[in-house]
C-alpha atoms as a PDB file:
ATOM      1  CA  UNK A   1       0.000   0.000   0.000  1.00  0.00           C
ATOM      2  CA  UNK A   2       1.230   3.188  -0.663  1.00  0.00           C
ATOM      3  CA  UNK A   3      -0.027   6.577   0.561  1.00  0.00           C
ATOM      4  CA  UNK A   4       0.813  10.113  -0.781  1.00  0.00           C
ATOM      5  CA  UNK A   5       1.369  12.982   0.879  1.00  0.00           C
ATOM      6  CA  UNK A   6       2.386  16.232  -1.451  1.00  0.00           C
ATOM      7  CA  UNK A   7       3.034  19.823  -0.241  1.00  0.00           C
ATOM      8  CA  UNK A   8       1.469  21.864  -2.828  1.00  0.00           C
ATOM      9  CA  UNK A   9       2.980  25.388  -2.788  1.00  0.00           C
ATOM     10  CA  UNK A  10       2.112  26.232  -6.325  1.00  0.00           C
ATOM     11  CA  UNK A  11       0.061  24.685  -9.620  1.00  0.00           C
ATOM     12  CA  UNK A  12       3.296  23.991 -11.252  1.00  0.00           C
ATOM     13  CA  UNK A  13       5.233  22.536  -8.321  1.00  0.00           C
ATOM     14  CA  UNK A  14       2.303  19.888  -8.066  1.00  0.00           C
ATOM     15  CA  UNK A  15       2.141  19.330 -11.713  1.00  0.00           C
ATOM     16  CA  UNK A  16       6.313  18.625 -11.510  1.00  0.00           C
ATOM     17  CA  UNK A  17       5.427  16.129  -8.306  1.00  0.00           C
ATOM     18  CA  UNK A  18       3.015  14.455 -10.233  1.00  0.00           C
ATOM     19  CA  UNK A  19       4.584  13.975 -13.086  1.00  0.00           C
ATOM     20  CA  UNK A  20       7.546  12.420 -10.876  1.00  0.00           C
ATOM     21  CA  UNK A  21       5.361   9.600  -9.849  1.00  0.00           C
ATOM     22  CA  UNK A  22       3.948   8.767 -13.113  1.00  0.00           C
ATOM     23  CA  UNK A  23       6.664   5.654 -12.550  1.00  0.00           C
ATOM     24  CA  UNK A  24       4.872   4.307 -10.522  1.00  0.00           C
ATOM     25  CA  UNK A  25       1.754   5.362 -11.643  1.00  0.00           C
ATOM     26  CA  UNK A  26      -0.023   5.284 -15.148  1.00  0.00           C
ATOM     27  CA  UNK A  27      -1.845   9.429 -15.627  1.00  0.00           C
ATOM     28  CA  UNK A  28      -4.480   8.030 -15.977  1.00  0.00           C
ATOM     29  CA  UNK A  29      -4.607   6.339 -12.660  1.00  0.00           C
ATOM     30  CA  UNK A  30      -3.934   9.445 -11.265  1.00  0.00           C
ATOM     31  CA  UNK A  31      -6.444  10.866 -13.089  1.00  0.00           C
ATOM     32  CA  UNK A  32      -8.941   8.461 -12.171  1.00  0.00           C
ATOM     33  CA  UNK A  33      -8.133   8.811  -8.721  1.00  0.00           C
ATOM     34  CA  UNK A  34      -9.572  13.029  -9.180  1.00  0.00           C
ATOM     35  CA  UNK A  35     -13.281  10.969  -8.840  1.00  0.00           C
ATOM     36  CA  UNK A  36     -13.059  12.074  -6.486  1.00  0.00           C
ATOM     37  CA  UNK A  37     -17.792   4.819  -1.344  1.00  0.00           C
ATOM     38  CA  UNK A  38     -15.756  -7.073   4.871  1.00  0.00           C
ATOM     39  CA  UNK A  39     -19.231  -8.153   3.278  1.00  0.00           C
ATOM     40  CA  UNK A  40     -19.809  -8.008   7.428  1.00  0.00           C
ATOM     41  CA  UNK A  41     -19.903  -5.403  10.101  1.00  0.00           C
ATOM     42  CA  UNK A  42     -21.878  -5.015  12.683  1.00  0.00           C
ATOM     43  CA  UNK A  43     -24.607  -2.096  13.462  1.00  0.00           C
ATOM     44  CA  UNK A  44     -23.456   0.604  16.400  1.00  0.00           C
ATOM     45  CA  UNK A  45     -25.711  -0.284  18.850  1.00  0.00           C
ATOM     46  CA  UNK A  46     -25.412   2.796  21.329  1.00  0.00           C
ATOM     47  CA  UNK A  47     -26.624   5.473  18.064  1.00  0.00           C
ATOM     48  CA  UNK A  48     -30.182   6.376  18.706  1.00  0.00           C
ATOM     49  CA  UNK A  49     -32.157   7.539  16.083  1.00  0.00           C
ATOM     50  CA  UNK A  50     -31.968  11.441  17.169  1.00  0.00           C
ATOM     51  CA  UNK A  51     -28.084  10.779  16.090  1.00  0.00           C
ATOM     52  CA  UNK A  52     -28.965   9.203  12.661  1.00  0.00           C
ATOM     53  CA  UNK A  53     -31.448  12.031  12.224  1.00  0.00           C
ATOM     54  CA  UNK A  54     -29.081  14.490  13.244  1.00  0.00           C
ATOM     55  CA  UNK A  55     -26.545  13.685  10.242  1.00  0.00           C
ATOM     56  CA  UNK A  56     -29.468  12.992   7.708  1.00  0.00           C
ATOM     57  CA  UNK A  57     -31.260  16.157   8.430  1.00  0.00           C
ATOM     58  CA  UNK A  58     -27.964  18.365   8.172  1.00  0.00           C
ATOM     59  CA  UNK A  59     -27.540  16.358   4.457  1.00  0.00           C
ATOM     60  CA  UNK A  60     -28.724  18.841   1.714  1.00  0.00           C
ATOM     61  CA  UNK A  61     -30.120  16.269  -0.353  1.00  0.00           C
ATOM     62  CA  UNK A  62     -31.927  14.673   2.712  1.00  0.00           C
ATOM     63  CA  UNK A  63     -33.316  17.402   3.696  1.00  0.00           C
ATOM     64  CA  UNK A  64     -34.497  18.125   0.530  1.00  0.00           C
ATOM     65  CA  UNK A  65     -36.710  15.287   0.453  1.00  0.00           C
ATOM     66  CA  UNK A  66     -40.472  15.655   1.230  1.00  0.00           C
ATOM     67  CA  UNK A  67     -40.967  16.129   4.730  1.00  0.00           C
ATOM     68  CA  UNK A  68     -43.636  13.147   4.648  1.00  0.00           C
ATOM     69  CA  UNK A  69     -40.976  10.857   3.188  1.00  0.00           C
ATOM     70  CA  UNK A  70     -37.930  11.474   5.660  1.00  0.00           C
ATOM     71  CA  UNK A  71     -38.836  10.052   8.655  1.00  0.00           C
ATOM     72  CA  UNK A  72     -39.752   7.233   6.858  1.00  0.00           C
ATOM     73  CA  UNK A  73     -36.398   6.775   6.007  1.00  0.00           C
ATOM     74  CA  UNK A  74     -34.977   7.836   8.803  1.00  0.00           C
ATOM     75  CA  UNK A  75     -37.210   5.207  11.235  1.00  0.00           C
ATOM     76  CA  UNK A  76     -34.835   2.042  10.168  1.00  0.00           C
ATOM     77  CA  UNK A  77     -31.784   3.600   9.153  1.00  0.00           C
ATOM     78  CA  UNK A  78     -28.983   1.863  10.506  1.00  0.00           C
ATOM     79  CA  UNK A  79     -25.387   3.300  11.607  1.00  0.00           C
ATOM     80  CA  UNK A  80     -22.625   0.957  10.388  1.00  0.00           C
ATOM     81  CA  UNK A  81     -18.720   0.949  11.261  1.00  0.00           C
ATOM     82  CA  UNK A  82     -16.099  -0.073   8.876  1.00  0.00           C
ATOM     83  CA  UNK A  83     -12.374  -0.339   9.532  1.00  0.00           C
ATOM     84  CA  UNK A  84      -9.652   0.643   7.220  1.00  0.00           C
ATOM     85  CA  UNK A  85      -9.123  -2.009   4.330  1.00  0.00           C
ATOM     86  CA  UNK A  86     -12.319  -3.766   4.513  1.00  0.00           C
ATOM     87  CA  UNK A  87     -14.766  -4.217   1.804  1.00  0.00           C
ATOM     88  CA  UNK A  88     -17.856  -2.765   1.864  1.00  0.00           C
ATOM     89  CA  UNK A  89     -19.161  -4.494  -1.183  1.00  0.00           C
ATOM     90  CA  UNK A  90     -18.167  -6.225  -4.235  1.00  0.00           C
ATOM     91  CA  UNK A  91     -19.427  -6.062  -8.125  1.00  0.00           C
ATOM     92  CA  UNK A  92     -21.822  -8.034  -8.455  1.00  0.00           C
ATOM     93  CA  UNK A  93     -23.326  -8.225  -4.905  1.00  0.00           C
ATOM     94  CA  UNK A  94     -27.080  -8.232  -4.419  1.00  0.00           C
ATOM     95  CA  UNK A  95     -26.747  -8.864  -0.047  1.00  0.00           C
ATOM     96  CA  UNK A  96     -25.479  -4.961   0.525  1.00  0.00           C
ATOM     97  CA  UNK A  97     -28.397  -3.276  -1.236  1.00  0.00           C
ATOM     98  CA  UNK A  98     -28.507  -0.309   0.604  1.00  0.00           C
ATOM     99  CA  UNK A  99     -28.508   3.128   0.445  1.00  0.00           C
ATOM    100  CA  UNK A 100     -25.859   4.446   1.764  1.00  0.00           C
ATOM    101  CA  UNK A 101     -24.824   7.549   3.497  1.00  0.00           C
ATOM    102  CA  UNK A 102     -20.937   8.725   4.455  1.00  0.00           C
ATOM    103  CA  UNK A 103     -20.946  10.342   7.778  1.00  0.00           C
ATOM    104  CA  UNK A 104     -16.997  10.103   8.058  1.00  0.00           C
ATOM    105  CA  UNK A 105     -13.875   8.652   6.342  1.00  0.00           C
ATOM    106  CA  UNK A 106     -13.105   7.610   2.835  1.00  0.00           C
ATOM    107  CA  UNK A 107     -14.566   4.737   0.221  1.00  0.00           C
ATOM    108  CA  UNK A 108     -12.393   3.584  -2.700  1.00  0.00           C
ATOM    109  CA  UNK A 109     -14.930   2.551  -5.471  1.00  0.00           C
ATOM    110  CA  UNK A 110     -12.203   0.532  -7.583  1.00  0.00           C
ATOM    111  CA  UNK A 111     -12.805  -1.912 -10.597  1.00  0.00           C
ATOM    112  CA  UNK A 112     -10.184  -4.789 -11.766  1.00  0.00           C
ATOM    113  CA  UNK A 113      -9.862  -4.591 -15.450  1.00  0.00           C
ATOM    114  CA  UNK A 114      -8.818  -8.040 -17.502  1.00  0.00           C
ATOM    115  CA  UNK A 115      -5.053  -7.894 -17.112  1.00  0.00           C
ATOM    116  CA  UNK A 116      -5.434  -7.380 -13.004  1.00  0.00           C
ATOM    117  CA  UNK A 117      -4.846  -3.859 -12.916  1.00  0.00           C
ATOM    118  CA  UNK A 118      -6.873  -2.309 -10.303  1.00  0.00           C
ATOM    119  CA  UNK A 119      -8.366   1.159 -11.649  1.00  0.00           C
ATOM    120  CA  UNK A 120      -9.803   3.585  -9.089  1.00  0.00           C
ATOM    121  CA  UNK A 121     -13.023   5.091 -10.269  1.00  0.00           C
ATOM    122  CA  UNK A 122     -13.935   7.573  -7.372  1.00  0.00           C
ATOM    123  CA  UNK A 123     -13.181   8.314  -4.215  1.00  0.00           C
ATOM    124  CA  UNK A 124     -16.117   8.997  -1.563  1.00  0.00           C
ATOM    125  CA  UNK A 125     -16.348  11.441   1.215  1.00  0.00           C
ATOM    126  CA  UNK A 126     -18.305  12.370   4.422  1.00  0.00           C
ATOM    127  CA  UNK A 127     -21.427  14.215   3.136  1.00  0.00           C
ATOM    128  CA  UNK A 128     -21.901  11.425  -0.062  1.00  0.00           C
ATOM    129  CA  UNK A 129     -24.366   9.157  -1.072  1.00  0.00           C
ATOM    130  CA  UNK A 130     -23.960   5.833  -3.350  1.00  0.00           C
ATOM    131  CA  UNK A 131     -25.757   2.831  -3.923  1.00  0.00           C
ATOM    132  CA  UNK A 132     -29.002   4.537  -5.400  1.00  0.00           C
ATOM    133  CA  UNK A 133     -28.150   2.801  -8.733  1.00  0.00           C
ATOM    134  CA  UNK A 134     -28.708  -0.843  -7.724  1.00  0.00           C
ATOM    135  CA  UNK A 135     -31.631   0.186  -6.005  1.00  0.00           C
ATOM    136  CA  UNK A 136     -33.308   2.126  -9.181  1.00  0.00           C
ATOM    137  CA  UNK A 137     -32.892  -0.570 -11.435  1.00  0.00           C
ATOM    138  CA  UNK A 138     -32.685  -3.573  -9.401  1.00  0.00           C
ATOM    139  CA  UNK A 139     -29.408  -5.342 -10.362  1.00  0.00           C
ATOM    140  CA  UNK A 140     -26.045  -6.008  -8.647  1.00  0.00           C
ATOM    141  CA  UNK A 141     -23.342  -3.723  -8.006  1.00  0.00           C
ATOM    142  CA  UNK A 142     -21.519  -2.116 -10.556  1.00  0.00           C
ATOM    143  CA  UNK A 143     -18.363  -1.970  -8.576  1.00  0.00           C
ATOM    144  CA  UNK A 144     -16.218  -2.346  -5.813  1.00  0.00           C
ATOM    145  CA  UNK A 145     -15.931  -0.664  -2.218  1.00  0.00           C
ATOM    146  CA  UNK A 146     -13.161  -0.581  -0.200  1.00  0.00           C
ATOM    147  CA  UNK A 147     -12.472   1.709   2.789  1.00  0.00           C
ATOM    148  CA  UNK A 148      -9.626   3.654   2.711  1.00  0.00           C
ATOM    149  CA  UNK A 149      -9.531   4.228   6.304  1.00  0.00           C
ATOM    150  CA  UNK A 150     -12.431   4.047   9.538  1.00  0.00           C
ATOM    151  CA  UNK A 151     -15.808   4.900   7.805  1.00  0.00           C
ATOM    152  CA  UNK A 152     -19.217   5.334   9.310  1.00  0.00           C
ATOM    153  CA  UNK A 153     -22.473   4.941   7.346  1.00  0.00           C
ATOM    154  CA  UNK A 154     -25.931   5.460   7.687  1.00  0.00           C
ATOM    155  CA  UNK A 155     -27.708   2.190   5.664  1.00  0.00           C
ATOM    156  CA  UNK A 156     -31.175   2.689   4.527  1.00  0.00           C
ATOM    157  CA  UNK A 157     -32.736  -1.058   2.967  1.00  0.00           C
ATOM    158  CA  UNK A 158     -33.553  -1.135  -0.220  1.00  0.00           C
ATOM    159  CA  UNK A 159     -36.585  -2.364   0.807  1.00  0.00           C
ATOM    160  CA  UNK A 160     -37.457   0.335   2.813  1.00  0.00           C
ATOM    161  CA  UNK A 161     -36.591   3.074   0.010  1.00  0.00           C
ATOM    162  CA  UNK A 162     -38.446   1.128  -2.696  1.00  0.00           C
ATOM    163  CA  UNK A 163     -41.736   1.218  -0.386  1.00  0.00           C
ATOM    164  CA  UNK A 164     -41.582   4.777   0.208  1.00  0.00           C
ATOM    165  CA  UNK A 165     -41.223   5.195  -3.343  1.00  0.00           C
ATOM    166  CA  UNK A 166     -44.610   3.615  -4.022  1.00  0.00           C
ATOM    167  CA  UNK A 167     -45.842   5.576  -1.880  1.00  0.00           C
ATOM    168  CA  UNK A 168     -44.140   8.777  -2.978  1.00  0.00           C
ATOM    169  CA  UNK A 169     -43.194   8.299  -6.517  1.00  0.00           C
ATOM    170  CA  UNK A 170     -41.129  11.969  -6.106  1.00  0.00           C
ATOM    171  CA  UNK A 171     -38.416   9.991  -4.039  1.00  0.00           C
ATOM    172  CA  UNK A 172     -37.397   8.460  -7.685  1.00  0.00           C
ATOM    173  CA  UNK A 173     -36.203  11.893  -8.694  1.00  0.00           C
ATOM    174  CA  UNK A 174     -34.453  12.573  -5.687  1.00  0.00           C
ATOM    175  CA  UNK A 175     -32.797   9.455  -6.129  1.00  0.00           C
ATOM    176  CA  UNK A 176     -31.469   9.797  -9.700  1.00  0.00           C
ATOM    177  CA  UNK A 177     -29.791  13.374  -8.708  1.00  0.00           C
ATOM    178  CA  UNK A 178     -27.568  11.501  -7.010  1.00  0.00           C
ATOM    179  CA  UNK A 179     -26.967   9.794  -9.891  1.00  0.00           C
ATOM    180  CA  UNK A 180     -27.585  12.762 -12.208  1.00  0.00           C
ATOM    181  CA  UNK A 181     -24.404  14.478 -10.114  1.00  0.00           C
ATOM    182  CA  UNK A 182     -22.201  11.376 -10.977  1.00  0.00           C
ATOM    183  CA  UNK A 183     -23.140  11.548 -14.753  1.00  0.00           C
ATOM    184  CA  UNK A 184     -21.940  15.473 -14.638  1.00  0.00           C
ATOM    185  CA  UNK A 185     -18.492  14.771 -13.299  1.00  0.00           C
ATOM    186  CA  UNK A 186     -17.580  12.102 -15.419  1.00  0.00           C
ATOM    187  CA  UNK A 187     -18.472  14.481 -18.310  1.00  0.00           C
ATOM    188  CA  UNK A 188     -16.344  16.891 -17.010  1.00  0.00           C
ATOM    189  CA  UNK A 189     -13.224  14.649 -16.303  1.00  0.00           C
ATOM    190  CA  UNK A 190     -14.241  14.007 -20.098  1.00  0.00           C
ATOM    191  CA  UNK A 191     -13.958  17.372 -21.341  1.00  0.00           C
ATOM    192  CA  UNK A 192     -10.820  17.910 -19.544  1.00  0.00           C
ATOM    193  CA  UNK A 193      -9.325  14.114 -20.893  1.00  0.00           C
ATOM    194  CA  UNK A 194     -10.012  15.607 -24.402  1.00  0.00           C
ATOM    195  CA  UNK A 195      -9.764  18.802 -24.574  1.00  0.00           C
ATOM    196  CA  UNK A 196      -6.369  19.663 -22.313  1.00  0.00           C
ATOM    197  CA  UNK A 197      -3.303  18.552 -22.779  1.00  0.00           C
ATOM    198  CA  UNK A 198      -1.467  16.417 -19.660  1.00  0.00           C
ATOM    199  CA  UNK A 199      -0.335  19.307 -17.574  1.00  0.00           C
ATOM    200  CA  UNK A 200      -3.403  21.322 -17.582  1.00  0.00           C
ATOM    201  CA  UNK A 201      -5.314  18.147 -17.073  1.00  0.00           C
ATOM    202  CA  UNK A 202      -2.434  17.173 -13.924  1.00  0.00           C
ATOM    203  CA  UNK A 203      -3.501  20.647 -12.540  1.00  0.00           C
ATOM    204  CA  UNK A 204      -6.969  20.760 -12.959  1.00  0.00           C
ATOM    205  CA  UNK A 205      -7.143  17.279 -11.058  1.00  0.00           C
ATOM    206  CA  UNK A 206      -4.628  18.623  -8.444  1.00  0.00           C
ATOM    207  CA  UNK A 207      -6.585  21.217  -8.339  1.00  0.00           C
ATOM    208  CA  UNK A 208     -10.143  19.000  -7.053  1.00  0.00           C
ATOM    209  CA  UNK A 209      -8.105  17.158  -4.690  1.00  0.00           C
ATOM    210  CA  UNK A 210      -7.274  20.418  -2.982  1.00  0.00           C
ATOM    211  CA  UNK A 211     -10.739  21.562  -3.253  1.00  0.00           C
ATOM    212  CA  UNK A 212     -11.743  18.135  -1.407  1.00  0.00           C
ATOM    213  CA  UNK A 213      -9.025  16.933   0.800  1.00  0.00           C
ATOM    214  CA  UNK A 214      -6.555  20.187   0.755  1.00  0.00           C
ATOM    215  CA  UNK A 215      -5.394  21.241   4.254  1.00  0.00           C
ATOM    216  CA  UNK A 216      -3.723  24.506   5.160  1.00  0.00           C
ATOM    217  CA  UNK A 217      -0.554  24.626   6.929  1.00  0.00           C
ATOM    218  CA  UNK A 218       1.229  27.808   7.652  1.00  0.00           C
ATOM    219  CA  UNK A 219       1.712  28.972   3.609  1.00  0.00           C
ATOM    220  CA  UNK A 220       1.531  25.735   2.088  1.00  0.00           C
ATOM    221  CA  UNK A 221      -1.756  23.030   1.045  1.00  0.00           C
ATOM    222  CA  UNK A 222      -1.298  19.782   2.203  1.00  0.00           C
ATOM    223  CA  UNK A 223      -3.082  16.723   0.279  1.00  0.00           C
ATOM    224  CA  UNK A 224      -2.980  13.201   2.258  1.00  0.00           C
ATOM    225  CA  UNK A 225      -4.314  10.649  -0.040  1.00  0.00           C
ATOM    226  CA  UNK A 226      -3.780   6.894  -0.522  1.00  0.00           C
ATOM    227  CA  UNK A 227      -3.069   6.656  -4.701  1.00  0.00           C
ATOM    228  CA  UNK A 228      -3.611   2.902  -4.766  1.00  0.00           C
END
């Protein structure tokens, strides 16, 4: 396992780090990495609902739902601990359909192409939601989930969305701008893979990790973050 740290004092200094590691690292790994959620774990069992409702209600897509529908919800949400390096779920898994909510820590969603090179596809974050795809159209996973370190989640069954959809069709929508958000940044890592050449598209990634896991220290950005 190897973990990253850079000290970003300028655009061009990161590109120049970057670029360093690409011998280690393909660009496009790196640049897959800018997407920037065990099969078992057990429930925390001292959260009470106020504390589930707490996080959900401070969500801005949760608390844009109907008022009707998000107690409904809420009711048999469950709070769920994962330690660093253990999977969450696996492509092709139908036992984890959930909806899923990232209070804290980091998710790797990851695929394995045919020649066994592991390709990270996004990285989730506290205040993100995933697994809404499964449950829209009813099939197994599409990827993999791996934590990247400790990460709490609020689980909502799929059984328990899909019956508040019936009886408030309008939770559909809400679910597929989730999705709808996912669809926009992948055209926009598009744009950039086409239309920039490999610095610009270096800094403009640098650039989102700062936005999402940059730190200040004294005059300098700090970026902690596990490549692979």
């Amino acid at each position: 396992m190897l973990w990253c740290t850079l000290e970003v004092e300028s655009v061009d200094v990161a590109v120049c780090i970057v670029v360093c590691m690409v011998y280690s690292f393909t660009v496009l790994d790196i640049l897959n990495d800018y997407f920037t959620p065990f099969h078992k774990t057990k429930s925390v069992k001292n959260i009470t609902l106020m504390n589930i409702n707490h996080y959900l209600n401070n969500d801005p897509w949760f608390s844009q739902l109907p008022a009707i529908v998000q107690p409904l919800l809420a009711g048999d949400a469950v709070l769920k601990v994962y330690q660093k390096g253990q999977m969450i779920h696996a492509i092709g898994d139908n036992d984890d359909a959930a909806l899923h909510f990232v209070v804290s820590g980091t998710i790797r969603v990851c695929n394995v192409s045919a020649s066994g090179h592991a390709m990270t596809l996004a990285h989730l974050s506290s205040g993100e939601w995933f697994g809404e795809i499964s449950i829209i159209d009813d099939n197994p996973r599409t990827h993999d989930a791996w934590t990247i370190n400790k990460v709490t989640l609020i689980s909502i069954p799929r059984n328990l969305v899909i019956q508040t959809a019936q009886l408030h069709p309008i939770l559909y929508k809400h679910l597929a701008l989730i999705t709808c958000e996912r669809i926009r940044r992948a055209f926009e890592w598009i744009d950039d893979a086409t239309s920039l050449n490999t610095s610009a598209r270096l800094a403009s990634m640098l650039i989102g990790l700062i936005d999402t896991y940059g730190k200040q220290i004294g005059d300098d950005i700090k970026i902690d973050l596990r490549l692979s």
